[in-house]
PDB file of N, CA and C in Angstrom:
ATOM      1  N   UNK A   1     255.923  18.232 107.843  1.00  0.00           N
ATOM      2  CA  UNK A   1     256.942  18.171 108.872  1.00  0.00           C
ATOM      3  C   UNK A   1     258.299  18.053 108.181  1.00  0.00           C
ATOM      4  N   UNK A   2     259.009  19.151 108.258  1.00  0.00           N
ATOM      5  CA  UNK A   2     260.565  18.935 107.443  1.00  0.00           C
ATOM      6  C   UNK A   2     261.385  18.249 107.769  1.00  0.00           C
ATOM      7  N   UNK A   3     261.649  18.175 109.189  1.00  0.00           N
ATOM      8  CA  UNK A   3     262.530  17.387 110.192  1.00  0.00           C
ATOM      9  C   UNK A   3     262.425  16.629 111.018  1.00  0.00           C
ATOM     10  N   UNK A   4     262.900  15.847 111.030  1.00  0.00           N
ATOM     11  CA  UNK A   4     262.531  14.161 112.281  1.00  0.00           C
ATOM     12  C   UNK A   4     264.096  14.111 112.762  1.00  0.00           C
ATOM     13  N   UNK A   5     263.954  13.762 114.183  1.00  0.00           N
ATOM     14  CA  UNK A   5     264.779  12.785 114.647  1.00  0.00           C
ATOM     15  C   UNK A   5     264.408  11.810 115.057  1.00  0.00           C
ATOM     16  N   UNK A   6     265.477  10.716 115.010  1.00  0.00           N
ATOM     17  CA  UNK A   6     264.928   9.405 114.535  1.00  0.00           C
ATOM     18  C   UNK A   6     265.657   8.585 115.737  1.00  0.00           C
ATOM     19  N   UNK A   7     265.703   6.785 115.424  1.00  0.00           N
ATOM     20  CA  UNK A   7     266.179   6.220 117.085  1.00  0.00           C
ATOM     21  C   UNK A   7     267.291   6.402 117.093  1.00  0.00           C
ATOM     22  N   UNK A   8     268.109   7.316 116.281  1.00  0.00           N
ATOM     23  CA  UNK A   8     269.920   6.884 116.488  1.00  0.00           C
ATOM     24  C   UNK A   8     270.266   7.965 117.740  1.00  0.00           C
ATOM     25  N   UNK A   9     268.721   8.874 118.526  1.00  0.00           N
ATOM     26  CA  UNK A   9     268.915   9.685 119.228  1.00  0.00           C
ATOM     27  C   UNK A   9     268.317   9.087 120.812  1.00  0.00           C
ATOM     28  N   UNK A  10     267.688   8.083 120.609  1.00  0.00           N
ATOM     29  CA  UNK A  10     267.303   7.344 121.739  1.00  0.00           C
ATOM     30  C   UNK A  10     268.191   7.524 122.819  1.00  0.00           C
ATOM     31  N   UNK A  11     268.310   8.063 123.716  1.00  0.00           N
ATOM     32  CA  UNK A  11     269.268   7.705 124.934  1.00  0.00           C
ATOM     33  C   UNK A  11     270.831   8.194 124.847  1.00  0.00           C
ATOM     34  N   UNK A  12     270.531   8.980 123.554  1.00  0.00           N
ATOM     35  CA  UNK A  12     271.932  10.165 123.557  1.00  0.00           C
ATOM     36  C   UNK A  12     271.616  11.213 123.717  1.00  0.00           C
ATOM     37  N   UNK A  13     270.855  12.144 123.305  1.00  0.00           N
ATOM     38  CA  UNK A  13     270.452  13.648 123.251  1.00  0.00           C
ATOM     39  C   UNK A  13     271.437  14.690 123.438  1.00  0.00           C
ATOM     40  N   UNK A  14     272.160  14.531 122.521  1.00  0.00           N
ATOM     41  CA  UNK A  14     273.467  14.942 122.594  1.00  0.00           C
ATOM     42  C   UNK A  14     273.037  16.903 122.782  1.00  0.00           C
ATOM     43  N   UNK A  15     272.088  17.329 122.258  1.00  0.00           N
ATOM     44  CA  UNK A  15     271.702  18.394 122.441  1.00  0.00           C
ATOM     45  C   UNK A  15     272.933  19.878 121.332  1.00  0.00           C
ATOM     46  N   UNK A  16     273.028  19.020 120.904  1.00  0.00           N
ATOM     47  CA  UNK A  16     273.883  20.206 119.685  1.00  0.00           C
ATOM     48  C   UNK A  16     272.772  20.700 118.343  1.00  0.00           C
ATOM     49  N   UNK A  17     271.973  20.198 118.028  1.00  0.00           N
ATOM     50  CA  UNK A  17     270.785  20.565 117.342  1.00  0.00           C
ATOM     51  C   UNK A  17     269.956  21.354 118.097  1.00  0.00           C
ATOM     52  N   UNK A  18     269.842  21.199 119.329  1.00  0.00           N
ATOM     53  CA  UNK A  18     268.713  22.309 120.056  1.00  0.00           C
ATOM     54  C   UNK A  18     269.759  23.921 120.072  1.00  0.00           C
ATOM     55  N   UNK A  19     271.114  23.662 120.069  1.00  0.00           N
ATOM     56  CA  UNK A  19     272.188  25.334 120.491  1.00  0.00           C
ATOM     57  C   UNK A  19     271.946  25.496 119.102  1.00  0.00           C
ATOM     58  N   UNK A  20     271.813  24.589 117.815  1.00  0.00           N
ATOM     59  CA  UNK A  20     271.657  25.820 116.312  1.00  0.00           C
ATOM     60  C   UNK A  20     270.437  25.890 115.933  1.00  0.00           C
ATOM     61  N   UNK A  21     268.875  25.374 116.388  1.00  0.00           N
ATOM     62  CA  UNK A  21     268.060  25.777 115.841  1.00  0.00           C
ATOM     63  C   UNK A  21     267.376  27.342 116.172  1.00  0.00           C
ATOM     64  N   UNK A  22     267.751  27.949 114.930  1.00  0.00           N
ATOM     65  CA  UNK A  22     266.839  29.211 115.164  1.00  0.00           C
ATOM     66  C   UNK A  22     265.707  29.523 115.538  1.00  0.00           C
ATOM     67  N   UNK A  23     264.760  28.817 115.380  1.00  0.00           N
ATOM     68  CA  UNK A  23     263.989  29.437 115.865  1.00  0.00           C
ATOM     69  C   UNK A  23     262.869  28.206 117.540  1.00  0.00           C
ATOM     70  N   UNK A  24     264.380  27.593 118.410  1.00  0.00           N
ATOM     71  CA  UNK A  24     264.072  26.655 118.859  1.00  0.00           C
ATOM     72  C   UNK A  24     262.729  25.702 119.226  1.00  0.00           C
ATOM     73  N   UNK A  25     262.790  24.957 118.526  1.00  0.00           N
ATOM     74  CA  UNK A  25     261.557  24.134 118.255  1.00  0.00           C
ATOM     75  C   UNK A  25     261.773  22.654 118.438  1.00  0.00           C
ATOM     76  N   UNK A  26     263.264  22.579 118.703  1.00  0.00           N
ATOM     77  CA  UNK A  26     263.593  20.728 119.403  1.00  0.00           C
ATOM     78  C   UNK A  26     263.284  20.925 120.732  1.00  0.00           C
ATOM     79  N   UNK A  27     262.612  20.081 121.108  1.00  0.00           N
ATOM     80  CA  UNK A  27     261.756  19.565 122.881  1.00  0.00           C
ATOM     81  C   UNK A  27     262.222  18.554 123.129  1.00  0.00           C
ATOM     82  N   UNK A  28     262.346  18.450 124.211  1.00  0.00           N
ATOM     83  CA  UNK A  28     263.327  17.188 125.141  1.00  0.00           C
ATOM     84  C   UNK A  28     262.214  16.097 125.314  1.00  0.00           C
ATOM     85  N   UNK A  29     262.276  15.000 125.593  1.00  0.00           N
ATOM     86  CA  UNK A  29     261.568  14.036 126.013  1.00  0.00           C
ATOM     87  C   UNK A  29     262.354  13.392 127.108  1.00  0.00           C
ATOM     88  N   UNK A  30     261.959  12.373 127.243  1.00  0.00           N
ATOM     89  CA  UNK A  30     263.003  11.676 128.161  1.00  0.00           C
ATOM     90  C   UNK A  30     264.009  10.686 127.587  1.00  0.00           C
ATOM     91  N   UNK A  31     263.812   9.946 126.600  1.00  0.00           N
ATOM     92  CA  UNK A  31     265.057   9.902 125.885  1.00  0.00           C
ATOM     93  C   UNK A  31     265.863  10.108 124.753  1.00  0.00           C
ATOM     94  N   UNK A  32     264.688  10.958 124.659  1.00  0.00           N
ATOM     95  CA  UNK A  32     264.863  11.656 123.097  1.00  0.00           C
ATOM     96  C   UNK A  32     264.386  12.920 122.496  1.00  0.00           C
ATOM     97  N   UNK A  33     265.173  13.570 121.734  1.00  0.00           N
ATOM     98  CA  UNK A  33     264.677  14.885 121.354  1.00  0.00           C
ATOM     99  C   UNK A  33     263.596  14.936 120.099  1.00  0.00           C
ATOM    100  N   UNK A  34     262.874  15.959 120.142  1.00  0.00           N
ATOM    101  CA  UNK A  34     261.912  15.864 118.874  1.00  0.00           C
ATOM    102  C   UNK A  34     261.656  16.881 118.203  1.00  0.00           C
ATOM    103  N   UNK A  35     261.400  17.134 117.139  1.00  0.00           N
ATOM    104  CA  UNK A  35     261.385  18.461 116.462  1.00  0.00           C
ATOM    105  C   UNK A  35     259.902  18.727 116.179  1.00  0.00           C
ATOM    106  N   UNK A  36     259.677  20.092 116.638  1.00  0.00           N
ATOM    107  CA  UNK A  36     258.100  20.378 116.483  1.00  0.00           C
ATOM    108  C   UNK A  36     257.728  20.317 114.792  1.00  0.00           C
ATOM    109  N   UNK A  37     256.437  19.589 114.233  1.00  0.00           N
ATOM    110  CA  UNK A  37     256.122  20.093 113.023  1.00  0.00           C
ATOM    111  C   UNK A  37     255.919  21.427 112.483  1.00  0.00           C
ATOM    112  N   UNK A  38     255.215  22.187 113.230  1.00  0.00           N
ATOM    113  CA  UNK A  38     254.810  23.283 113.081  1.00  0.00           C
ATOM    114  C   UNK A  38     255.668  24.726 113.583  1.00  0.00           C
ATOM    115  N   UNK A  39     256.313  24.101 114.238  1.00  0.00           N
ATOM    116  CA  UNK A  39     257.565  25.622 114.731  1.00  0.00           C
ATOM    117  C   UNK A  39     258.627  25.254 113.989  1.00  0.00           C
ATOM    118  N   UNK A  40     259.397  24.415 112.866  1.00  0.00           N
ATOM    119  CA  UNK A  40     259.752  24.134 112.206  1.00  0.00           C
ATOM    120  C   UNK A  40     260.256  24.744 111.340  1.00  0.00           C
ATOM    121  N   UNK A  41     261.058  25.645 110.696  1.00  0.00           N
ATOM    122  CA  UNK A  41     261.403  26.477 109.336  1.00  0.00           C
ATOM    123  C   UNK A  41     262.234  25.777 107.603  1.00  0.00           C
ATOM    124  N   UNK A  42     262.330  24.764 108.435  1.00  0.00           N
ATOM    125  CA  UNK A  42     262.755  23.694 107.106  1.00  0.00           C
ATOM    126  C   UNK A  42     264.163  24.074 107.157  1.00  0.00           C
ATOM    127  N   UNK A  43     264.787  24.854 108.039  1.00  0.00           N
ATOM    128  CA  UNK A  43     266.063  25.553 107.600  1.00  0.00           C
ATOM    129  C   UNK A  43     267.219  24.038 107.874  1.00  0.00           C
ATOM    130  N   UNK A  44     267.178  23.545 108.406  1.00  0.00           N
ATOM    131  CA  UNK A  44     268.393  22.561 108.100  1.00  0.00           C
ATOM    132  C   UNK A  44     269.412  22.811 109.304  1.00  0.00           C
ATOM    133  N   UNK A  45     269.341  23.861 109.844  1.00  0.00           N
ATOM    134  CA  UNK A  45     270.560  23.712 110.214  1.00  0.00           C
ATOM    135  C   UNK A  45     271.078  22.905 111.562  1.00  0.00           C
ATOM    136  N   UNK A  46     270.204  22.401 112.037  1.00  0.00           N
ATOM    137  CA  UNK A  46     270.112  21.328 113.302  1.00  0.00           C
ATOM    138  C   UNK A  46     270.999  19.776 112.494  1.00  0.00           C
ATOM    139  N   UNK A  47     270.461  19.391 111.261  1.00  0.00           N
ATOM    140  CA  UNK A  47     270.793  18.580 110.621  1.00  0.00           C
ATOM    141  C   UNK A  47     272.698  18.192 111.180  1.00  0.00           C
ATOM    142  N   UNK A  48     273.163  18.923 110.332  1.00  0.00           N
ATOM    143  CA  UNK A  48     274.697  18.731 109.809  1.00  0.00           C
ATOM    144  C   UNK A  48     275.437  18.618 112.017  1.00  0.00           C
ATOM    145  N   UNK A  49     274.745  18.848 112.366  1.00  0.00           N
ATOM    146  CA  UNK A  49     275.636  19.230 113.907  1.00  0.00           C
ATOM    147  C   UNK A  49     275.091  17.844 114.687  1.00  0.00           C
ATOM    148  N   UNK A  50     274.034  17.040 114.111  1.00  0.00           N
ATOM    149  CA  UNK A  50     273.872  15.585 114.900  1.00  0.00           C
ATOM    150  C   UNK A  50     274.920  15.301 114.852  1.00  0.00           C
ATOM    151  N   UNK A  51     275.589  14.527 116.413  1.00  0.00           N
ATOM    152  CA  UNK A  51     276.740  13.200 115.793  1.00  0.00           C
ATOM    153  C   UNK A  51     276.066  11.785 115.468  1.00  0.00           C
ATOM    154  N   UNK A  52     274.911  11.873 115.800  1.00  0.00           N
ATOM    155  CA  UNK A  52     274.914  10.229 115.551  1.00  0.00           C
ATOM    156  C   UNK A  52     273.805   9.968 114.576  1.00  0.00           C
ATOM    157  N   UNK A  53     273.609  11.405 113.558  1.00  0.00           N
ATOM    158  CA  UNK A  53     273.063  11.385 112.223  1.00  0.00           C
ATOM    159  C   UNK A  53     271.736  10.965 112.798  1.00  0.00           C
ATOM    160  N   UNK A  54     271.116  11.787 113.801  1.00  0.00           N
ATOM    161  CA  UNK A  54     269.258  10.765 113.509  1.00  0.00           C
ATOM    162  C   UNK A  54     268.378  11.900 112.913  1.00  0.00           C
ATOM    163  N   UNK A  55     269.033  13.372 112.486  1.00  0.00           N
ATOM    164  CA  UNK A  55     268.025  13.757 112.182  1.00  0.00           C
ATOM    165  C   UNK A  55     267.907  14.174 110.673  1.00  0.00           C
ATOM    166  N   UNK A  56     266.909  13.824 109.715  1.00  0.00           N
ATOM    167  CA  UNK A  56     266.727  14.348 108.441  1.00  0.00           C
ATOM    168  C   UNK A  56     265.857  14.795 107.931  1.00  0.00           C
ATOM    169  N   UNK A  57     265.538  15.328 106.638  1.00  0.00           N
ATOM    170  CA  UNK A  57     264.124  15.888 106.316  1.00  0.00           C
ATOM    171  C   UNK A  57     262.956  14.681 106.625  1.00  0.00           C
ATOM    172  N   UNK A  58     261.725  14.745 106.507  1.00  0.00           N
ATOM    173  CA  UNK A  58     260.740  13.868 106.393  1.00  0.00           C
ATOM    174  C   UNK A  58     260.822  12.410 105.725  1.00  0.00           C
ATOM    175  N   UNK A  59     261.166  13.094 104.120  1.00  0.00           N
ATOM    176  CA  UNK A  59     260.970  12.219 103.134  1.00  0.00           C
ATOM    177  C   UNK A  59     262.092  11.715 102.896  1.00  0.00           C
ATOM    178  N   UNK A  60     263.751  11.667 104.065  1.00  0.00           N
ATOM    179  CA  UNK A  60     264.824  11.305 103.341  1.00  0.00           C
ATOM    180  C   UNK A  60     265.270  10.161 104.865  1.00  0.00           C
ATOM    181  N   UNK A  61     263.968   9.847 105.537  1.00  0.00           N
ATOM    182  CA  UNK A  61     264.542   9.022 106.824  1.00  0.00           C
ATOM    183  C   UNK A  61     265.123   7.911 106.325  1.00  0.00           C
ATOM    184  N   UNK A  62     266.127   7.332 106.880  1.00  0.00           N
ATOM    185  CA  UNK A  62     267.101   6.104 106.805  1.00  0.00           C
ATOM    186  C   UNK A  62     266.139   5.088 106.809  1.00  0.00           C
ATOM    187  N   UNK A  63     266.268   4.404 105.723  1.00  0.00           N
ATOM    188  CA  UNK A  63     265.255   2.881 105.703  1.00  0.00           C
ATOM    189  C   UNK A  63     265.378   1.696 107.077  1.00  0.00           C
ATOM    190  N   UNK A  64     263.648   1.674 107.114  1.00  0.00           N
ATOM    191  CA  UNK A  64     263.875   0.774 108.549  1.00  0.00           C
ATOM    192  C   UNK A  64     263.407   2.040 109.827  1.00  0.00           C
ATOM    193  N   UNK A  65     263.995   3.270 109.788  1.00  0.00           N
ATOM    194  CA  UNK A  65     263.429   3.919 110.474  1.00  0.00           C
ATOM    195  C   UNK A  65     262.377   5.428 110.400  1.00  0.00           C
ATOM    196  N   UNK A  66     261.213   4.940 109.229  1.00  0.00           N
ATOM    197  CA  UNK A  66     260.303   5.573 108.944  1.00  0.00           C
ATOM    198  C   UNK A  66     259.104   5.751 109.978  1.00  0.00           C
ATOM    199  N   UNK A  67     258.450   4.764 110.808  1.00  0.00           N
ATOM    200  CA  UNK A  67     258.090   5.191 111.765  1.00  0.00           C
ATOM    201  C   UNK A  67     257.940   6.352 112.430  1.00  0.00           C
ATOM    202  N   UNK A  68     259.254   6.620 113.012  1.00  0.00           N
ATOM    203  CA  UNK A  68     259.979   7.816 113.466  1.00  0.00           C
ATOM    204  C   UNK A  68     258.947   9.211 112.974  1.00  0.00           C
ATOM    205  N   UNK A  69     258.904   9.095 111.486  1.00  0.00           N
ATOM    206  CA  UNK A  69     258.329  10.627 110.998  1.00  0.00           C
ATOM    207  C   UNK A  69     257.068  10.428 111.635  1.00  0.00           C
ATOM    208  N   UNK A  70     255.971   9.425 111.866  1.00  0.00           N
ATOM    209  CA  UNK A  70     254.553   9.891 112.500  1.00  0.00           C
ATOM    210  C   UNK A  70     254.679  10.013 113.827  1.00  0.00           C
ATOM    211  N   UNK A  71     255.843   9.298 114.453  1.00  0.00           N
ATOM    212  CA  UNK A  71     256.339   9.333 115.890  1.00  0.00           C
ATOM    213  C   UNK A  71     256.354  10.729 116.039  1.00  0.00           C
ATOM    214  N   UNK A  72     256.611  11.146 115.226  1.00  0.00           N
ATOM    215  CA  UNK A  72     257.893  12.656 116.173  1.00  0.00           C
ATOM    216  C   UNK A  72     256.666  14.029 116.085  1.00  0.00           C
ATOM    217  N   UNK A  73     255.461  13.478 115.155  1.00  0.00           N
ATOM    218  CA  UNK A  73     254.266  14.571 115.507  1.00  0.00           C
ATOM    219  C   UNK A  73     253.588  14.025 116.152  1.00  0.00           C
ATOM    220  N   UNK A  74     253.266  12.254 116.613  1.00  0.00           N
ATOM    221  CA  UNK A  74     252.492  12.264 117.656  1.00  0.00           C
ATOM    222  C   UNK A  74     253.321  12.880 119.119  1.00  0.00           C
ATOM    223  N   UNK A  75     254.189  13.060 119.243  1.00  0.00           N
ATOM    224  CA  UNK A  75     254.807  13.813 120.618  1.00  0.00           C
ATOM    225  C   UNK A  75     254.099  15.168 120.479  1.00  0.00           C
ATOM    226  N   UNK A  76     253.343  15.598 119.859  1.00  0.00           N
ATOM    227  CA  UNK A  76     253.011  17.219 119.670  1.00  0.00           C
ATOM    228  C   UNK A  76     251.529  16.845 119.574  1.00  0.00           C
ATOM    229  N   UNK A  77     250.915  16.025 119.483  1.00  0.00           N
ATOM    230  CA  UNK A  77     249.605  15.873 118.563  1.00  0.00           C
ATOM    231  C   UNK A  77     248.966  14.749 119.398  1.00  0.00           C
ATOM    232  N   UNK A  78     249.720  13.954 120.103  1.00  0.00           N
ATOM    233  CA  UNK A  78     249.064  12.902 121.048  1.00  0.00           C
ATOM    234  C   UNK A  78     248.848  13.575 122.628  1.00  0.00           C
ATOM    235  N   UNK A  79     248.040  12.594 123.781  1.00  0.00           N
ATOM    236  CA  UNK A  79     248.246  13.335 125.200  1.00  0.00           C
ATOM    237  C   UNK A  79     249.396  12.176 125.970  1.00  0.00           C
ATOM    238  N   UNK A  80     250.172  12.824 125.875  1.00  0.00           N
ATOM    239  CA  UNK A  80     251.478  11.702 126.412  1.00  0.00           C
ATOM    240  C   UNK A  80     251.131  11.410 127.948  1.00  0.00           C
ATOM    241  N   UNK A  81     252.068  10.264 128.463  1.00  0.00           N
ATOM    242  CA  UNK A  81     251.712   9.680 129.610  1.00  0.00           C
ATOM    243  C   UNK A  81     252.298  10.756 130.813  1.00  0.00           C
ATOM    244  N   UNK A  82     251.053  10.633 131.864  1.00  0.00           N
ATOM    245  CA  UNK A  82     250.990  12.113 132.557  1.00  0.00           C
ATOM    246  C   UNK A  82     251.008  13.219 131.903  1.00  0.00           C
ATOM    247  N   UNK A  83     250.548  13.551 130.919  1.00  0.00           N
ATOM    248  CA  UNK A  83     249.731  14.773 130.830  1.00  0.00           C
ATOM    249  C   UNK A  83     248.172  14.561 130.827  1.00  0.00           C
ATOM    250  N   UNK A  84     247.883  15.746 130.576  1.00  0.00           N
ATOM    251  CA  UNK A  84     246.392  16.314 130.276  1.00  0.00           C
ATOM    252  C   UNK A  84     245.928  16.663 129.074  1.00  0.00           C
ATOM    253  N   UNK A  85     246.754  17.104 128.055  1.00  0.00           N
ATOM    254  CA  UNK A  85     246.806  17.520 126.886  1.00  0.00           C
ATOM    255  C   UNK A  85     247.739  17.642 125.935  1.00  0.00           C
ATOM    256  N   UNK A  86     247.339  17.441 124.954  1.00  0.00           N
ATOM    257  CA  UNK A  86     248.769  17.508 123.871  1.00  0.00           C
ATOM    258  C   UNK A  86     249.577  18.696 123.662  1.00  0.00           C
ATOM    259  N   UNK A  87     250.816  18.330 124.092  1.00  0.00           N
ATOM    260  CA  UNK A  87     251.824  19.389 124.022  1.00  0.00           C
ATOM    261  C   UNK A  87     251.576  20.816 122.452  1.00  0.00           C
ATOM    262  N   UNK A  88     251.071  20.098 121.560  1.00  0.00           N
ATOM    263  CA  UNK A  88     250.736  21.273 120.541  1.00  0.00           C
ATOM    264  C   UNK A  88     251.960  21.870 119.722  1.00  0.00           C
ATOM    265  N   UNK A  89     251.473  23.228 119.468  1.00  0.00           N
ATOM    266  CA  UNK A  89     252.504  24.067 118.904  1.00  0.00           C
ATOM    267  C   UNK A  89     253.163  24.858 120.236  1.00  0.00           C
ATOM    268  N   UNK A  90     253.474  24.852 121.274  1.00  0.00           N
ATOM    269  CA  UNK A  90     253.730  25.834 122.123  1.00  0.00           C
ATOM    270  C   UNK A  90     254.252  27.298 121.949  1.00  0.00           C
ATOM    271  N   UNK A  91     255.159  27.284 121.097  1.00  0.00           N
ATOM    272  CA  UNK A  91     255.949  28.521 120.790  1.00  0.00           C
ATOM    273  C   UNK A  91     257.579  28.778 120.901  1.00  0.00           C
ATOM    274  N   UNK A  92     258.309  27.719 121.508  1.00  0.00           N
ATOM    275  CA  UNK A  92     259.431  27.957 121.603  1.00  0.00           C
ATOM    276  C   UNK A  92     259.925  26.345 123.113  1.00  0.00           C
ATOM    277  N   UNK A  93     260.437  25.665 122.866  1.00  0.00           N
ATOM    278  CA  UNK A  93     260.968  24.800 123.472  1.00  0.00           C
ATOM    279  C   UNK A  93     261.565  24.940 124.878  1.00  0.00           C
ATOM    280  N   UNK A  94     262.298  26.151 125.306  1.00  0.00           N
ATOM    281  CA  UNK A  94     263.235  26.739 126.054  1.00  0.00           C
ATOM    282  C   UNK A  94     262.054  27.088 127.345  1.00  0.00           C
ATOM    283  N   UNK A  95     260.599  27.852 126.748  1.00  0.00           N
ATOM    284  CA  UNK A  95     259.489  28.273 127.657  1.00  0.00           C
ATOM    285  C   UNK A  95     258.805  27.269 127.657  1.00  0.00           C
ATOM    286  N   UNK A  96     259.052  26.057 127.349  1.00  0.00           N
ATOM    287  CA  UNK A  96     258.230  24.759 128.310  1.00  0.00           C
ATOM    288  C   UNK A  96     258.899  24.146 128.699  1.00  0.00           C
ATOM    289  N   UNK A  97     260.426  23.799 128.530  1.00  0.00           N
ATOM    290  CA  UNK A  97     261.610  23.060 129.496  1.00  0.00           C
ATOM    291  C   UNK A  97     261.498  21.620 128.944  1.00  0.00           C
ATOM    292  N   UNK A  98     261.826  20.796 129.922  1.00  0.00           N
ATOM    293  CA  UNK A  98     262.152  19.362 129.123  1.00  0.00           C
ATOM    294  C   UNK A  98     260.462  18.444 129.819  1.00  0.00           C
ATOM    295  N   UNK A  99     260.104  17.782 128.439  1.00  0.00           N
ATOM    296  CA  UNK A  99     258.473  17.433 128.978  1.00  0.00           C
ATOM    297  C   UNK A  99     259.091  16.340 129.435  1.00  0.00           C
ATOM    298  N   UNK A 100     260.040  15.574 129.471  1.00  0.00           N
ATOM    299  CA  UNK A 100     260.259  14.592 130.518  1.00  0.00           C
ATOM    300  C   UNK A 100     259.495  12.980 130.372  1.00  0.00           C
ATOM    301  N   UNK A 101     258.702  13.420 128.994  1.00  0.00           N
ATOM    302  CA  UNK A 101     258.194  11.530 128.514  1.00  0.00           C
ATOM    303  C   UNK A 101     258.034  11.438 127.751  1.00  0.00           C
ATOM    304  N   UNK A 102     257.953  10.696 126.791  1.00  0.00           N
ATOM    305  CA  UNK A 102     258.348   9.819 125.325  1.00  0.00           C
ATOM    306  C   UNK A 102     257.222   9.482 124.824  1.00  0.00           C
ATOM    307  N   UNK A 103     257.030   9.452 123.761  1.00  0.00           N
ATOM    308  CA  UNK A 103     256.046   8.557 123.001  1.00  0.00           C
ATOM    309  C   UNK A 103     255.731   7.432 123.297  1.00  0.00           C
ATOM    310  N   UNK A 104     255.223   6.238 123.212  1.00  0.00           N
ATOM    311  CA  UNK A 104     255.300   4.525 122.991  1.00  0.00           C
ATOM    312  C   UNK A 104     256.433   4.411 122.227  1.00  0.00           C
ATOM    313  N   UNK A 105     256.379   4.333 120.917  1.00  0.00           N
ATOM    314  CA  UNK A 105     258.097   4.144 120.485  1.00  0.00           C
ATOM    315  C   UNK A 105     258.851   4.335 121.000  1.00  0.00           C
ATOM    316  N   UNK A 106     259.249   5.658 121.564  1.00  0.00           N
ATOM    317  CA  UNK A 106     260.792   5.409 122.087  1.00  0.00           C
ATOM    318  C   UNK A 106     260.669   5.069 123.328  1.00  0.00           C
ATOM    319  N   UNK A 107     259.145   4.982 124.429  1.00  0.00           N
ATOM    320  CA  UNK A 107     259.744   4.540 125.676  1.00  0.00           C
ATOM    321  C   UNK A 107     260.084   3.232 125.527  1.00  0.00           C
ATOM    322  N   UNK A 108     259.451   2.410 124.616  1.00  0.00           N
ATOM    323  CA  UNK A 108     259.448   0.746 124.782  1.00  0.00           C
ATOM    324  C   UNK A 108     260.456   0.383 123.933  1.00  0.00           C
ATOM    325  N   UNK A 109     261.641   1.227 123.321  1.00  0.00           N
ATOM    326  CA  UNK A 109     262.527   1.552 122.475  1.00  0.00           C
ATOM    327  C   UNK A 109     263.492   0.273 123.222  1.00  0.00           C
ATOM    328  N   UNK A 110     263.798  -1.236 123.158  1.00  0.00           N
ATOM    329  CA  UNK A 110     265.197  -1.719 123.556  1.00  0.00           C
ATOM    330  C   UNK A 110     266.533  -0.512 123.684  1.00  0.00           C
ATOM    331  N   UNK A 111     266.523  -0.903 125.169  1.00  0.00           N
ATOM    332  CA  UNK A 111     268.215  -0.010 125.231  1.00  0.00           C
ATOM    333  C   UNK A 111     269.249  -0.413 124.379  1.00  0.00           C
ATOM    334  N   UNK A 112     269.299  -1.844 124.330  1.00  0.00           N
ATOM    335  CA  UNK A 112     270.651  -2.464 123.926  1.00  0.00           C
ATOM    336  C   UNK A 112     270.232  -2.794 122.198  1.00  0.00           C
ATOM    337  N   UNK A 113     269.289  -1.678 121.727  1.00  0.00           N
ATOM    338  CA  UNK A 113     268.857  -1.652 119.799  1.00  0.00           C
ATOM    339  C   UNK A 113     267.994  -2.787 119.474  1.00  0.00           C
TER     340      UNK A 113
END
């Protein structure tokens, strides 16, 4: 998995990483965006356009918020609350819309940090 976003995106989703990824693969949650492992190109360029810096390669997450990297493939790899099945690889973010629920981490995520 090249790319994680991490909690500094909790309850901002500022959504400027989903307008530069090429080959769109950030999925909405409900309070947070996530980057697919597998639709993924390592390309970076979602990176530099966070404002509030939560997203980085795998192996370069901000200490304290490592978690985050197994978090952000169980959103793809777990059956989240109200579904039926794990969201997966789908193919493109835009043709499944916003899944509208969170992992355990970020739903039980304190608002106030």
């Amino acid at each position: 998995m090249p790319y994680v976003i991490a909690e500094p995106c909790i309850d901002v989703m500022d959504r400027s990483c989903v307008d530069e990824c090429p080959v769109d693969c950030i999925y909405e949650g409900s309070r947070k965006l996530y980057i697919s492992p597998v639709e993924c190109i390592d390309c970076g360029a979602c990176e530099p356009v966070c404002p509030v810096e939560a997203i980085s390669q795998d192996r370069a997450v901000d200490p304290g918020l490592e978690a985050h990297v197994e978090d952000n493939a169980r959103f793809f790899d777990s059956v989240l609350p109200g579904r039926d099945e794990p969201l997966g690889a789908p193919g493109g973010a835009m043709s499944v819309g916003a899944v509208g629920v969170d992992t355990e981490l970020v739903a039980k995520h304190d608002a106030a940090g």
